[in-house]
Structure formats: C-alpha cells, structure tokens
PDB file of N, CA and C in Angstrom:
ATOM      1  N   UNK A   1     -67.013 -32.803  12.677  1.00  0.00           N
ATOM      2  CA  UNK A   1     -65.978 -33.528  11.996  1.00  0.00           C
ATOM      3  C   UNK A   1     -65.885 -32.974  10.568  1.00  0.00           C
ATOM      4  N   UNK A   2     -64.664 -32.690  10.137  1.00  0.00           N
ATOM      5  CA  UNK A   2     -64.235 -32.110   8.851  1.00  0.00           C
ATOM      6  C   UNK A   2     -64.766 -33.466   8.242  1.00  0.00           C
ATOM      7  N   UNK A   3     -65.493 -33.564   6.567  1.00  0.00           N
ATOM      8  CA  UNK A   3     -65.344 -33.977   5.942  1.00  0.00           C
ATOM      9  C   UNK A   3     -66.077 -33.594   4.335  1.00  0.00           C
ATOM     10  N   UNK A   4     -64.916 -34.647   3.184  1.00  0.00           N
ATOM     11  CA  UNK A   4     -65.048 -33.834   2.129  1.00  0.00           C
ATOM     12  C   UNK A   4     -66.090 -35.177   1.127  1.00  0.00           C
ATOM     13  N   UNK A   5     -67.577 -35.504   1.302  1.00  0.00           N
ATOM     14  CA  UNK A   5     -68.162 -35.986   1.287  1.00  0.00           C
ATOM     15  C   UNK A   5     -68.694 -35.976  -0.884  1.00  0.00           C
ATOM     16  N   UNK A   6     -67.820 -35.171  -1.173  1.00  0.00           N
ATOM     17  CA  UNK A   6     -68.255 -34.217  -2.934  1.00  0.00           C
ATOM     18  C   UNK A   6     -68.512 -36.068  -3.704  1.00  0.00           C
ATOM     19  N   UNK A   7     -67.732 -36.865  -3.627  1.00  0.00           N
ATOM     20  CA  UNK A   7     -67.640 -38.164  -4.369  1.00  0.00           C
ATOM     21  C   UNK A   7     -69.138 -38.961  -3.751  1.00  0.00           C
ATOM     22  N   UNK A   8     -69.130 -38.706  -2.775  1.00  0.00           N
ATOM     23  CA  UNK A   8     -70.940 -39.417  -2.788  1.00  0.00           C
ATOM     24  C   UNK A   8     -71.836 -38.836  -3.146  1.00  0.00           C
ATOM     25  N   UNK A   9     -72.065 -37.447  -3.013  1.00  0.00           N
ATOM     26  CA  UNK A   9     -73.280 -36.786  -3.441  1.00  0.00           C
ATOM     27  C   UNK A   9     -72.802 -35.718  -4.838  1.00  0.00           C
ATOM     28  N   UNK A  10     -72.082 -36.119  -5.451  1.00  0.00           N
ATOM     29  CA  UNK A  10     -71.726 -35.347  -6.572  1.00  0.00           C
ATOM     30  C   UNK A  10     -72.271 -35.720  -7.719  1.00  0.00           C
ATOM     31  N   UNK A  11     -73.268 -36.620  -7.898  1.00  0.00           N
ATOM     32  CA  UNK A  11     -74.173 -37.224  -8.861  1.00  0.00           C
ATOM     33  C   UNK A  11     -75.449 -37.197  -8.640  1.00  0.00           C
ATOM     34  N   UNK A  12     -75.635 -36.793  -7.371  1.00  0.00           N
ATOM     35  CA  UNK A  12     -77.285 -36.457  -6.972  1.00  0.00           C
ATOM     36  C   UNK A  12     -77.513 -35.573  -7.573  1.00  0.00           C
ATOM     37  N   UNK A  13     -78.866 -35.378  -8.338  1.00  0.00           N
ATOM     38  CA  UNK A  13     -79.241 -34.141  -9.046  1.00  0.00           C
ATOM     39  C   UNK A  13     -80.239 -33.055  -8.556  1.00  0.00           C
ATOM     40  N   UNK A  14     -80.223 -33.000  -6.845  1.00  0.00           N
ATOM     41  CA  UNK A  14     -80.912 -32.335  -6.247  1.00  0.00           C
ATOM     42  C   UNK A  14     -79.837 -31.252  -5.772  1.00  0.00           C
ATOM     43  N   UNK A  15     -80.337 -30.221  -5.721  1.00  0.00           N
ATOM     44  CA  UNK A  15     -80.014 -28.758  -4.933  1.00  0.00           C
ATOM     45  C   UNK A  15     -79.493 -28.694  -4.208  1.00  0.00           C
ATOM     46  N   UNK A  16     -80.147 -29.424  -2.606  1.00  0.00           N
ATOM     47  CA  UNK A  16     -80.110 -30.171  -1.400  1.00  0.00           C
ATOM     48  C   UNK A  16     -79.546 -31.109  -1.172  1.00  0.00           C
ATOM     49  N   UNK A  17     -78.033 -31.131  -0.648  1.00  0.00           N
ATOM     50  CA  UNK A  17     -78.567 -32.801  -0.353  1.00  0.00           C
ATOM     51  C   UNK A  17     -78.264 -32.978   1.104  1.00  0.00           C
ATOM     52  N   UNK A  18     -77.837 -34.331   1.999  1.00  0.00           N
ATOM     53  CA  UNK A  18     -77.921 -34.581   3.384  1.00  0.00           C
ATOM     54  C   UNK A  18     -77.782 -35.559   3.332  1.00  0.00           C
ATOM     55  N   UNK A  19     -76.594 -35.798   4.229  1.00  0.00           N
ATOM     56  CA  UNK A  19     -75.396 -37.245   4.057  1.00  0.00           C
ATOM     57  C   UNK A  19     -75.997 -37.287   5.839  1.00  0.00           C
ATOM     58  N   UNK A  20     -76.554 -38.670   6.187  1.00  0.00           N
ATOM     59  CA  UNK A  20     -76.150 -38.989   7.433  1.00  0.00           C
ATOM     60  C   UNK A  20     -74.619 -39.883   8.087  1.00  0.00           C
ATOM     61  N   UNK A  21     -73.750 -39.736   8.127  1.00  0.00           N
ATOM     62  CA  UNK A  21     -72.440 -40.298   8.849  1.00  0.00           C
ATOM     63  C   UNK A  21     -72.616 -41.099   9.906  1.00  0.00           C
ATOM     64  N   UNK A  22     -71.948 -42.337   9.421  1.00  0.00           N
ATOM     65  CA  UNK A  22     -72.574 -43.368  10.607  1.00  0.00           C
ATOM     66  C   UNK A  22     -70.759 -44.240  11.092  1.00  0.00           C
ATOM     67  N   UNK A  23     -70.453 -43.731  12.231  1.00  0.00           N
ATOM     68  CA  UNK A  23     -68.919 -44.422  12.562  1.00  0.00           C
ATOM     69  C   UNK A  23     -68.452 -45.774  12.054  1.00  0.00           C
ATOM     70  N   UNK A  24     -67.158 -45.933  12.259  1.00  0.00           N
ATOM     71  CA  UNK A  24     -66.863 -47.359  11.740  1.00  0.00           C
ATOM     72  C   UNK A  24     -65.902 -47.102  12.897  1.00  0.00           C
ATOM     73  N   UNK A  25     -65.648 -48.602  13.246  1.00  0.00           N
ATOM     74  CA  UNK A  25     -64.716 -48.774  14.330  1.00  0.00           C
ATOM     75  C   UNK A  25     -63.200 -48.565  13.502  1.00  0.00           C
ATOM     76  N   UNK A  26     -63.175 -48.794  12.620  1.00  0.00           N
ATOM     77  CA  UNK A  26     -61.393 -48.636  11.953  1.00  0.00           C
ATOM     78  C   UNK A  26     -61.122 -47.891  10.962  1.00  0.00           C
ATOM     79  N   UNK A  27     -62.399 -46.601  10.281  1.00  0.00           N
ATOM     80  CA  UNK A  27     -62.086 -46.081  10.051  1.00  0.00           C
ATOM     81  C   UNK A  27     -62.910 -46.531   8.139  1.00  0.00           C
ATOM     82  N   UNK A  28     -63.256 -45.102   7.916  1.00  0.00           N
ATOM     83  CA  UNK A  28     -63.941 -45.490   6.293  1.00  0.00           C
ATOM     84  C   UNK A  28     -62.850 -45.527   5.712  1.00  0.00           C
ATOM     85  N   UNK A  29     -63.325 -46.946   4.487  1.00  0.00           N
ATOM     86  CA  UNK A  29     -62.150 -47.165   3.672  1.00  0.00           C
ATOM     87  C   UNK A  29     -61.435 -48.211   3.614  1.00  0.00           C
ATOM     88  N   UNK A  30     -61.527 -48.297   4.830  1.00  0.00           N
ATOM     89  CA  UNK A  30     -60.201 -49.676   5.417  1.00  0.00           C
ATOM     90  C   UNK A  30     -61.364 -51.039   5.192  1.00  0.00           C
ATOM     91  N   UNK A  31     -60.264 -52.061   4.928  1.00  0.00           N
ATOM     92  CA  UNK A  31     -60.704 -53.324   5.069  1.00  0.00           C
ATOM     93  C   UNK A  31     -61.420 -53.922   6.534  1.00  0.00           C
ATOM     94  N   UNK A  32     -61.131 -53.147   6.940  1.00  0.00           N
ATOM     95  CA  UNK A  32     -61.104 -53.951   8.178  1.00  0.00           C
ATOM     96  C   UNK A  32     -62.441 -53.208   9.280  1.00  0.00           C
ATOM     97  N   UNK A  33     -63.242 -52.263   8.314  1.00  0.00           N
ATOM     98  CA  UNK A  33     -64.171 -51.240   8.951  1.00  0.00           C
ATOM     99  C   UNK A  33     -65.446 -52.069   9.281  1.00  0.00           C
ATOM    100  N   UNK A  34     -65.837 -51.829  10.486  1.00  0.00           N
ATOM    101  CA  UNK A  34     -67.076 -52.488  10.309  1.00  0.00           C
ATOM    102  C   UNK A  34     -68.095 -51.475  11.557  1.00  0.00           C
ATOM    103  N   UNK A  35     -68.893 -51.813  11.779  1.00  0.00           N
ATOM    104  CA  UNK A  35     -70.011 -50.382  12.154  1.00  0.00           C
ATOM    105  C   UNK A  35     -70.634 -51.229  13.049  1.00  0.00           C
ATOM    106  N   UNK A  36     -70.962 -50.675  14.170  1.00  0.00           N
ATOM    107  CA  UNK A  36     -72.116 -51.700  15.428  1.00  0.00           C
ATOM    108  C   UNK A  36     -73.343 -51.482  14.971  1.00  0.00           C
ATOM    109  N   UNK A  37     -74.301 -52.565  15.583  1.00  0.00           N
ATOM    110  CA  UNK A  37     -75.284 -52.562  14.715  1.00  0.00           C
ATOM    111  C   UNK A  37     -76.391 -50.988  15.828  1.00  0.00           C
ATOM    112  N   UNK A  38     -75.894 -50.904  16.912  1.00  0.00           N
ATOM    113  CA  UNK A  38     -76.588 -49.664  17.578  1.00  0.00           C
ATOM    114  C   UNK A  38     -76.000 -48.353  16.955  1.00  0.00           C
ATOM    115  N   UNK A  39     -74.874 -48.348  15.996  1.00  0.00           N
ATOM    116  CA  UNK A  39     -75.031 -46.741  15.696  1.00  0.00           C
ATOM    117  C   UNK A  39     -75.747 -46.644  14.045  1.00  0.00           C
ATOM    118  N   UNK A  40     -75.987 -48.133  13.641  1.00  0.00           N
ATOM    119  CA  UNK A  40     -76.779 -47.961  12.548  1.00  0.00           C
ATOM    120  C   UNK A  40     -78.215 -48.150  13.171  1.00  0.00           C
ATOM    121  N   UNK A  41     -79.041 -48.622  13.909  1.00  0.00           N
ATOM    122  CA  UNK A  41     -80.254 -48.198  14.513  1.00  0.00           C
ATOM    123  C   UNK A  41     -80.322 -47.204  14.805  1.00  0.00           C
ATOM    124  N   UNK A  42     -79.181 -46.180  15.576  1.00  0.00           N
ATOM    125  CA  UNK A  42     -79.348 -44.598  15.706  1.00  0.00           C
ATOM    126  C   UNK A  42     -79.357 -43.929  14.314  1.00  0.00           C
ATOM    127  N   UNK A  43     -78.538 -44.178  13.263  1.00  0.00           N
ATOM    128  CA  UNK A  43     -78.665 -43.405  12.167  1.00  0.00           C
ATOM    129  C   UNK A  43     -80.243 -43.574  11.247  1.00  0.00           C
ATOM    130  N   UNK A  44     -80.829 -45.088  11.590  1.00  0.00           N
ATOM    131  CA  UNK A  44     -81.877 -45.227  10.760  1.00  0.00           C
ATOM    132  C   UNK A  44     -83.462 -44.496  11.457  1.00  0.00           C
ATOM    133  N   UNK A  45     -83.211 -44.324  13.045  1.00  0.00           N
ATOM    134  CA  UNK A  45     -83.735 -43.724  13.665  1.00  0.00           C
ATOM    135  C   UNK A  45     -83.779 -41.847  13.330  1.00  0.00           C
ATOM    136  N   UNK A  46     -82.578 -41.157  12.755  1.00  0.00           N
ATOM    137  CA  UNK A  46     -82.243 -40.182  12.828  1.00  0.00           C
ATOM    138  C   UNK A  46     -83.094 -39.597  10.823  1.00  0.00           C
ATOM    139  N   UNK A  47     -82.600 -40.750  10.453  1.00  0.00           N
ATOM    140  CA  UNK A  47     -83.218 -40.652   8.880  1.00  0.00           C
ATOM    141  C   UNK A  47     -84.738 -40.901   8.572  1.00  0.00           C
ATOM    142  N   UNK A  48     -85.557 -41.468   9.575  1.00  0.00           N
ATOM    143  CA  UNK A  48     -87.130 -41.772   9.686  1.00  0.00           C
ATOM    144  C   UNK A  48     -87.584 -40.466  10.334  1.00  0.00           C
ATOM    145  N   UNK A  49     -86.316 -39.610  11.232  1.00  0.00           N
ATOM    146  CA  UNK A  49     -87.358 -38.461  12.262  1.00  0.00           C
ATOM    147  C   UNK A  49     -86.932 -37.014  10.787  1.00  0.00           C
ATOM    148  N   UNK A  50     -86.225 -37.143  10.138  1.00  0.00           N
ATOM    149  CA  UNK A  50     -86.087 -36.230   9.062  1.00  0.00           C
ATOM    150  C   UNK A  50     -86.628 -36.488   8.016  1.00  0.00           C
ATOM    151  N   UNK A  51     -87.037 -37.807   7.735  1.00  0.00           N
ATOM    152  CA  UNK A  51     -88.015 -37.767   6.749  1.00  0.00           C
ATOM    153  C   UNK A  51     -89.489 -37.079   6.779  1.00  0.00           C
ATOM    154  N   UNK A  52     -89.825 -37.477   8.267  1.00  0.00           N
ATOM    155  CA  UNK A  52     -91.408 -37.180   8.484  1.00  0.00           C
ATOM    156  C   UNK A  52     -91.034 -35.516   8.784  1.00  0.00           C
ATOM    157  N   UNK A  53     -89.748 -34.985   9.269  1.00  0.00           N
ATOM    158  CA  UNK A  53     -90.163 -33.747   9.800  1.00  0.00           C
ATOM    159  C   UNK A  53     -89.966 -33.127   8.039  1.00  0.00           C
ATOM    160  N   UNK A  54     -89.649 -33.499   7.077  1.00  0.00           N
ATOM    161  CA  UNK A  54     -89.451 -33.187   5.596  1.00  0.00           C
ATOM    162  C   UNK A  54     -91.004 -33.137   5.017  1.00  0.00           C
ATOM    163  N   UNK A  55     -91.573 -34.466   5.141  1.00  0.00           N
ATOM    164  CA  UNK A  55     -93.038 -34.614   4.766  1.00  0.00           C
ATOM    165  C   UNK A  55     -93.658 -33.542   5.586  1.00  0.00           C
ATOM    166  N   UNK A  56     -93.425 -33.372   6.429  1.00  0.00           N
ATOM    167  CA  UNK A  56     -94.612 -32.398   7.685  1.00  0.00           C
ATOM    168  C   UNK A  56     -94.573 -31.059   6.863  1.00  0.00           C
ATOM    169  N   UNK A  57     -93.300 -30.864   7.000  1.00  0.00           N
ATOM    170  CA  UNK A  57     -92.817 -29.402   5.729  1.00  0.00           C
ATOM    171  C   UNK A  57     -93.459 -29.016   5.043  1.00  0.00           C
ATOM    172  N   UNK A  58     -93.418 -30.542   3.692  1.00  0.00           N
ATOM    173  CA  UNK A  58     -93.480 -30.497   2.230  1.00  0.00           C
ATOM    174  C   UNK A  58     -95.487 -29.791   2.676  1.00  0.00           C
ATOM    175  N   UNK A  59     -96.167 -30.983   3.556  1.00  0.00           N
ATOM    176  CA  UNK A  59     -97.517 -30.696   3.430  1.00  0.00           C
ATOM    177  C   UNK A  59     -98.189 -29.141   4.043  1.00  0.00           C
ATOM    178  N   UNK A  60     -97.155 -28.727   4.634  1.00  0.00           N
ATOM    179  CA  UNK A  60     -97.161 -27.367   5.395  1.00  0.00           C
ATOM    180  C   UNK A  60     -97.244 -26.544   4.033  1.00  0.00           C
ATOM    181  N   UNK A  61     -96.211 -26.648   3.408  1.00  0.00           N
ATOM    182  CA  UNK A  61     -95.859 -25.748   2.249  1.00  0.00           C
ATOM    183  C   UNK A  61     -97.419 -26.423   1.494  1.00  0.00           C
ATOM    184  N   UNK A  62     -97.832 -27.266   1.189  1.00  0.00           N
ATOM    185  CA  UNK A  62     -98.820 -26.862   0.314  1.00  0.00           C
ATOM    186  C   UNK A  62     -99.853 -26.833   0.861  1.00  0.00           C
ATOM    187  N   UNK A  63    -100.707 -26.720   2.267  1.00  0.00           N
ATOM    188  CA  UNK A  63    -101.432 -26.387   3.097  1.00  0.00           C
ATOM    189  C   UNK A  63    -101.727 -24.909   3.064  1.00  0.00           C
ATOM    190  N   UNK A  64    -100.489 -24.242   2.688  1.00  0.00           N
ATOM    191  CA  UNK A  64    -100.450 -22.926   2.861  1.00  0.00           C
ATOM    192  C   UNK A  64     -99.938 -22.246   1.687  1.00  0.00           C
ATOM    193  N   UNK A  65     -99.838 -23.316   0.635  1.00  0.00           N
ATOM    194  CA  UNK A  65     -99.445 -22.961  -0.656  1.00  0.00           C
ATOM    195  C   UNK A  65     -98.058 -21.846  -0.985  1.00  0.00           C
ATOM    196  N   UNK A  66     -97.387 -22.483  -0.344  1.00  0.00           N
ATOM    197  CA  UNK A  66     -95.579 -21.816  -0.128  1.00  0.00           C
ATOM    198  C   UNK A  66     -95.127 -22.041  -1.401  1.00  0.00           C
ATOM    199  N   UNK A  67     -94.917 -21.217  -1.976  1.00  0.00           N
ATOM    200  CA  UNK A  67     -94.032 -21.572  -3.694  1.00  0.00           C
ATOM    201  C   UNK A  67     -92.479 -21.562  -3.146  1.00  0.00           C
ATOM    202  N   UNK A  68     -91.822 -22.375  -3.183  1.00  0.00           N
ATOM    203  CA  UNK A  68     -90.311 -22.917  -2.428  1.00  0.00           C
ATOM    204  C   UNK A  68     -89.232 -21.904  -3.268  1.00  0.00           C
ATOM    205  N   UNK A  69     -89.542 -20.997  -4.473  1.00  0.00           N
ATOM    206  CA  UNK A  69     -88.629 -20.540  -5.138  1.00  0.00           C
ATOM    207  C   UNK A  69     -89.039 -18.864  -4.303  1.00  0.00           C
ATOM    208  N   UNK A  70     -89.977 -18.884  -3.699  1.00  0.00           N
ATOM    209  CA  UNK A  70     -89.849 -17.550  -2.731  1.00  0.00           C
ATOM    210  C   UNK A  70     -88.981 -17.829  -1.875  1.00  0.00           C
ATOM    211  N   UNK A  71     -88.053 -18.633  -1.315  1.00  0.00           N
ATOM    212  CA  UNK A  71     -87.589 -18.743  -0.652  1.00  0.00           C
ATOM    213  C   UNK A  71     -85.723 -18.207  -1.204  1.00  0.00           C
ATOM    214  N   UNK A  72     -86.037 -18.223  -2.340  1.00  0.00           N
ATOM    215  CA  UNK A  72     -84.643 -17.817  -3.334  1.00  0.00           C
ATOM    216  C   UNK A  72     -84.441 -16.644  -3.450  1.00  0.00           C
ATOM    217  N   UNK A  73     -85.438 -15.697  -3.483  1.00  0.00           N
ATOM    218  CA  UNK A  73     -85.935 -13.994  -4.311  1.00  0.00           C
ATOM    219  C   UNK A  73     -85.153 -13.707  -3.011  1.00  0.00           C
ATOM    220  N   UNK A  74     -84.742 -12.187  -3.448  1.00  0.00           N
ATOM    221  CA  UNK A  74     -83.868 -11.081  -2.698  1.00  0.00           C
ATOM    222  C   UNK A  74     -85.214 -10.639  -1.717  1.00  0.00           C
ATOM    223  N   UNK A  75     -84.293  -9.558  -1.212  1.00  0.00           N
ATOM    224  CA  UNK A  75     -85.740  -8.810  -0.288  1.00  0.00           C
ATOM    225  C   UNK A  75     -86.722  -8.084  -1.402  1.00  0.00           C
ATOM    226  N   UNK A  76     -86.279  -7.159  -2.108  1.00  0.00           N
ATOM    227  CA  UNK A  76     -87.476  -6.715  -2.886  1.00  0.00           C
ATOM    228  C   UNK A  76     -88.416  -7.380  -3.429  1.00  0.00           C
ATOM    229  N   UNK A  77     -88.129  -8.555  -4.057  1.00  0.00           N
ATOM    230  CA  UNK A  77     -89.115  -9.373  -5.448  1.00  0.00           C
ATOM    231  C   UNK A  77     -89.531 -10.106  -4.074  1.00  0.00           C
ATOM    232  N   UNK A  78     -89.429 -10.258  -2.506  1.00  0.00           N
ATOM    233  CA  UNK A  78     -90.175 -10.868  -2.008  1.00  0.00           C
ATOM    234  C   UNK A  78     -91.178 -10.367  -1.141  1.00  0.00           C
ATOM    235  N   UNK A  79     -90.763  -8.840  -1.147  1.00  0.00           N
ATOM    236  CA  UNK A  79     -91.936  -7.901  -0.557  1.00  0.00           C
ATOM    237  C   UNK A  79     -92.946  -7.493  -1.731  1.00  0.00           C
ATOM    238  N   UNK A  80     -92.672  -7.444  -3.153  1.00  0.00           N
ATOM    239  CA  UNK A  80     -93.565  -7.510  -3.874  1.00  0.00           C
ATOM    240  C   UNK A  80     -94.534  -8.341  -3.919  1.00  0.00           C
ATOM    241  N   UNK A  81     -93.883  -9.664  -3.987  1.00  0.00           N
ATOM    242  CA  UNK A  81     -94.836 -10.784  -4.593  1.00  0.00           C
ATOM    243  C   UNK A  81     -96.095 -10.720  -3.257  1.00  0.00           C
ATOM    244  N   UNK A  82     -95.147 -10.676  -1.747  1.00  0.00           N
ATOM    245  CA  UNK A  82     -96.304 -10.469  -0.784  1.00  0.00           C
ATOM    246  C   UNK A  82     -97.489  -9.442  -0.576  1.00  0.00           C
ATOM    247  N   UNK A  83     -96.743  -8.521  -1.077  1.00  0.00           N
ATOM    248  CA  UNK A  83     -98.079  -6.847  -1.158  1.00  0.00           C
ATOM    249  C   UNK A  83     -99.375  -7.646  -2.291  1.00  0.00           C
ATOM    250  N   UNK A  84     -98.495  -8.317  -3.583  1.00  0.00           N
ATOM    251  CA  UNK A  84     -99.257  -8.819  -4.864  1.00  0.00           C
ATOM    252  C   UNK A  84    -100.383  -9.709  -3.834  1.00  0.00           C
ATOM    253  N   UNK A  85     -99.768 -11.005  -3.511  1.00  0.00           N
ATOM    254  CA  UNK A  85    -100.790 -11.895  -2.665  1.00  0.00           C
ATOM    255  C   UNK A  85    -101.791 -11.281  -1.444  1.00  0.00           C
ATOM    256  N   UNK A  86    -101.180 -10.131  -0.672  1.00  0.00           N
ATOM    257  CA  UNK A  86    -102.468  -9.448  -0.092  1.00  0.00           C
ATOM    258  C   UNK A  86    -103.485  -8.831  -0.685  1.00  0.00           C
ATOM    259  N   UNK A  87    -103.130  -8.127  -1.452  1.00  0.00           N
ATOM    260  CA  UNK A  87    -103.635  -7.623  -2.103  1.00  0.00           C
ATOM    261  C   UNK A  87    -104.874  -8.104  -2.653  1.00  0.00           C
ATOM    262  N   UNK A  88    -104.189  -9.215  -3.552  1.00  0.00           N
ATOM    263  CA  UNK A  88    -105.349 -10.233  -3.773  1.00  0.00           C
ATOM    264  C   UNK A  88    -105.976 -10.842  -2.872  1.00  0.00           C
ATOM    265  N   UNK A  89    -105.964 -11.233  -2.078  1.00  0.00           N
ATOM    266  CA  UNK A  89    -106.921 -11.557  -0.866  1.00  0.00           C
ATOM    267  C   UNK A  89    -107.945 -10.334  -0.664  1.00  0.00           C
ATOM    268  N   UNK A  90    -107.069  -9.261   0.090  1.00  0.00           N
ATOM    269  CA  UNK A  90    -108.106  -8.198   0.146  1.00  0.00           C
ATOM    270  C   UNK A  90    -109.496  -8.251  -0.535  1.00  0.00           C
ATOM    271  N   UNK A  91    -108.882  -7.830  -1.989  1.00  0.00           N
ATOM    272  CA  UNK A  91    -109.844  -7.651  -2.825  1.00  0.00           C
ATOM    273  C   UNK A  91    -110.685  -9.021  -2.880  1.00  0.00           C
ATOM    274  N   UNK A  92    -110.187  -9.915  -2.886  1.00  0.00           N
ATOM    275  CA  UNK A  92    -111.497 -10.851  -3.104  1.00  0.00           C
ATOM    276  C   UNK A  92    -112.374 -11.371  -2.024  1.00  0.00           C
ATOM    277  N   UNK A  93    -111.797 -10.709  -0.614  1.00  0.00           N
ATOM    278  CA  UNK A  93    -112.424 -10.639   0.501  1.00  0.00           C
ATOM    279  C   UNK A  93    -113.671  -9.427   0.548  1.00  0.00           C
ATOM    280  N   UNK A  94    -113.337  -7.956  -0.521  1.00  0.00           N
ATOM    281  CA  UNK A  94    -114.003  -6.965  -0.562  1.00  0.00           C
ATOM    282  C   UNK A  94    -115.137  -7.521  -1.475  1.00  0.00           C
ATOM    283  N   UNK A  95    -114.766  -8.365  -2.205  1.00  0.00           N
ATOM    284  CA  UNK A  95    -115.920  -8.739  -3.713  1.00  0.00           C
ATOM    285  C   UNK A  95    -116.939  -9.629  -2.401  1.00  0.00           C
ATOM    286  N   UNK A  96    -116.145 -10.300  -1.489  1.00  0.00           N
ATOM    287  CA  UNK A  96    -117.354 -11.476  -1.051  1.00  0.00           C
ATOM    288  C   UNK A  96    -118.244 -10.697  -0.440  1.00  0.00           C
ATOM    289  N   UNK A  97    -117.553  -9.375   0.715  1.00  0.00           N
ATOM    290  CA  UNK A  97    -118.163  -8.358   1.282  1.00  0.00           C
ATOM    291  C   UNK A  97    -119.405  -7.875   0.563  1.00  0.00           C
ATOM    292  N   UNK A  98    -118.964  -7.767  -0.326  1.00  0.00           N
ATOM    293  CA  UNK A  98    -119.898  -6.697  -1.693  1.00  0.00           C
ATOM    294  C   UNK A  98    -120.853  -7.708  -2.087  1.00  0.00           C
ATOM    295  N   UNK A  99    -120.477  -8.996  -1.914  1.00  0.00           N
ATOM    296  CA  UNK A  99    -121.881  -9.935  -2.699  1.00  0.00           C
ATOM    297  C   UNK A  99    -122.853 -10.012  -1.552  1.00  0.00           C
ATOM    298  N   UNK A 100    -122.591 -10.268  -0.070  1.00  0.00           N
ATOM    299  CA  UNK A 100    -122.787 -10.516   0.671  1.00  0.00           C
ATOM    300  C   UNK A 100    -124.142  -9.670   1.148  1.00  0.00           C
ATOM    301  N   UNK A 101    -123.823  -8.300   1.213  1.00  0.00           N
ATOM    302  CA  UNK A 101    -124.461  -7.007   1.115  1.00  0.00           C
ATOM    303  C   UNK A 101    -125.579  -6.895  -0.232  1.00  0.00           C
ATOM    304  N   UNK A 102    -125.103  -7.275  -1.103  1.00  0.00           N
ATOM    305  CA  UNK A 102    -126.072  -7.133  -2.122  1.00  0.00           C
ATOM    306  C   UNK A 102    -127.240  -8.453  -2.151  1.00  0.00           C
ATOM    307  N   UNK A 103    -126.825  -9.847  -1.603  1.00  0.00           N
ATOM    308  CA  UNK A 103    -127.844 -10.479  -1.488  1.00  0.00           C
ATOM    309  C   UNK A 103    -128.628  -9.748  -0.102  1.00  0.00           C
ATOM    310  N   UNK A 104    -128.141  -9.527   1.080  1.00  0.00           N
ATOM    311  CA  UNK A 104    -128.828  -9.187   2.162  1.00  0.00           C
ATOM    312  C   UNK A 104    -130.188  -7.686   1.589  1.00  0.00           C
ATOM    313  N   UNK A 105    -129.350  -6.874   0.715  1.00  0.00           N
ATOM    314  CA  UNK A 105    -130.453  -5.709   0.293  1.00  0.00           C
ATOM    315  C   UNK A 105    -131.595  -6.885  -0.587  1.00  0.00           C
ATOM    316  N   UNK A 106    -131.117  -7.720  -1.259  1.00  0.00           N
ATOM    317  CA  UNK A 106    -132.331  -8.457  -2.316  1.00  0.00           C
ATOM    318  C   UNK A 106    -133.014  -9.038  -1.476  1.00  0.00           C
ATOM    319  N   UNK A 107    -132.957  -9.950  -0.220  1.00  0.00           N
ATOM    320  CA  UNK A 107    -133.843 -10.709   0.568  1.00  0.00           C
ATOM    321  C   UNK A 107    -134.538  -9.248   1.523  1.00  0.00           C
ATOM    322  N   UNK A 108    -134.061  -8.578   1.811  1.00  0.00           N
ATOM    323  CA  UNK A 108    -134.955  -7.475   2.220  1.00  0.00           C
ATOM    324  C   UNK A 108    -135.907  -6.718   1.214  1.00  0.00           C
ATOM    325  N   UNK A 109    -135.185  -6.700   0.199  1.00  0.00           N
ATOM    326  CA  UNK A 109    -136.583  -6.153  -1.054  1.00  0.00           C
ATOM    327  C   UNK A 109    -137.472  -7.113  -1.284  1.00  0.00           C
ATOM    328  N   UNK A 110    -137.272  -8.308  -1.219  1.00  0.00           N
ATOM    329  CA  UNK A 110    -137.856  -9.311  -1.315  1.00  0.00           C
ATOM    330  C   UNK A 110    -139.094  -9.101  -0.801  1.00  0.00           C
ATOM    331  N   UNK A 111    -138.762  -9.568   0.920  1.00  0.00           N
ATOM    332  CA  UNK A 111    -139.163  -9.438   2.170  1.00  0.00           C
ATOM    333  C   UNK A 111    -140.492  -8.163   1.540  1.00  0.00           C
ATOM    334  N   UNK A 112    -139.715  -7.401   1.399  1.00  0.00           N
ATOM    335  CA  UNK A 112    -140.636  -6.095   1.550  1.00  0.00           C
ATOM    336  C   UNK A 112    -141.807  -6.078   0.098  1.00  0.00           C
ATOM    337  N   UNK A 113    -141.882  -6.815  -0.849  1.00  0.00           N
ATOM    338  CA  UNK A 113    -142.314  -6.734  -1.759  1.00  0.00           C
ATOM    339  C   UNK A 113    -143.418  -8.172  -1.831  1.00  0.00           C
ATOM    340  N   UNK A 114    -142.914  -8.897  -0.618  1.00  0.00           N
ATOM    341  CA  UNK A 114    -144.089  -9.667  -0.266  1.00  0.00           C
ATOM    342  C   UNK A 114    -143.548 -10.879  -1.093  1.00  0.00           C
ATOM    343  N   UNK A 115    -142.347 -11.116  -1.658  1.00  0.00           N
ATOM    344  CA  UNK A 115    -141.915 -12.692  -2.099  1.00  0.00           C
ATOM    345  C   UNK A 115    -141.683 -13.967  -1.396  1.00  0.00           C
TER     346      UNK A 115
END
C-alpha cells in the first residue's frame, strides 16, 4: 500500500524509523474510523516479535562487538578496518603463542635445575 507516512515520523530523531499500519474499517482520518480489536492484537503481536528480534540484534552486535557505523563505510574503509581487526587478533594470538612457549621452556629449566 502506497503511503506518505513523513507527518508521523518527521519529528523522530532517529535515522531509522518503522511505522506499523494497522486498518480502519472507514478509512484514516474519518470520523467515523474505528479498528477491530483482532487487527490491533495482530499489530501488537507483530511489534513485540520486532522488538525482541531488535534486542537479539542489538546483543549480537555487542556479543561480537559490531561498531553499527561499519555498516555505513564504502567497500574500501571496510576492508581496511577488517585487515586492521585481524591483524590485531593475529598478533595478539602470536604474543599469547610466544608467552606460552616461553613459560613451557622456564618450567622445563626449572624441572631440569631441580626447582
């Protein structure tokens, strides 16, 4: 359904927004509009399963620490920032490697030195 919805959400100060549309038997506007109470249980039903699938998101994204403005960057600044974040992993996966190894040689000198 065409509609030009700008007068309800034209004061929201979010980015995003998301109008659920819920019928009227005579039409929005009119005096005489009135709504069954089963397509407002379907709409309040429809706004509880997008909230939680929103929350599920939001905790996804910081589970996995998603910065939401990567989602804005072109292709380049977003293959960078990803090489940047492996990268860093790598390496601090190589440092744990490297500590790891260096305690195992000390408990063997240890070992061997009779501590």
């Amino acid at each position: 359904m065409a509609s030009y919805p700008g007068q309800d959400t034209g004061y929201i100060p979010a980015r995003k927004k998301t109008m659920i549309f819920i019928p009227s038997t005579e039409g929005s506007h009119n005096p005489k509009e009135s709504t069954t109470r089963e397509s407002i249980e379907e709409a309040i039903g429809i706004f509880i399963d997008l909230t939680e699938d929103l929350l599920k998101q939001k905790e996804m994204d910081r589970k996995y620490k998603v910065n939401s403005d990567y989602f804005n960057k072109k292709g380049k600044e977003k293959d960078t920032e990803l090489k940047h974040k492996n990268k860093d992993k790598d390496n601090k996966s190589e440092q744990q490697s490297k500590e790891k190894e260096q305690k195992k040689k000390a408990k063997v000198k240890d070992a061997r030195e009779g501590r």
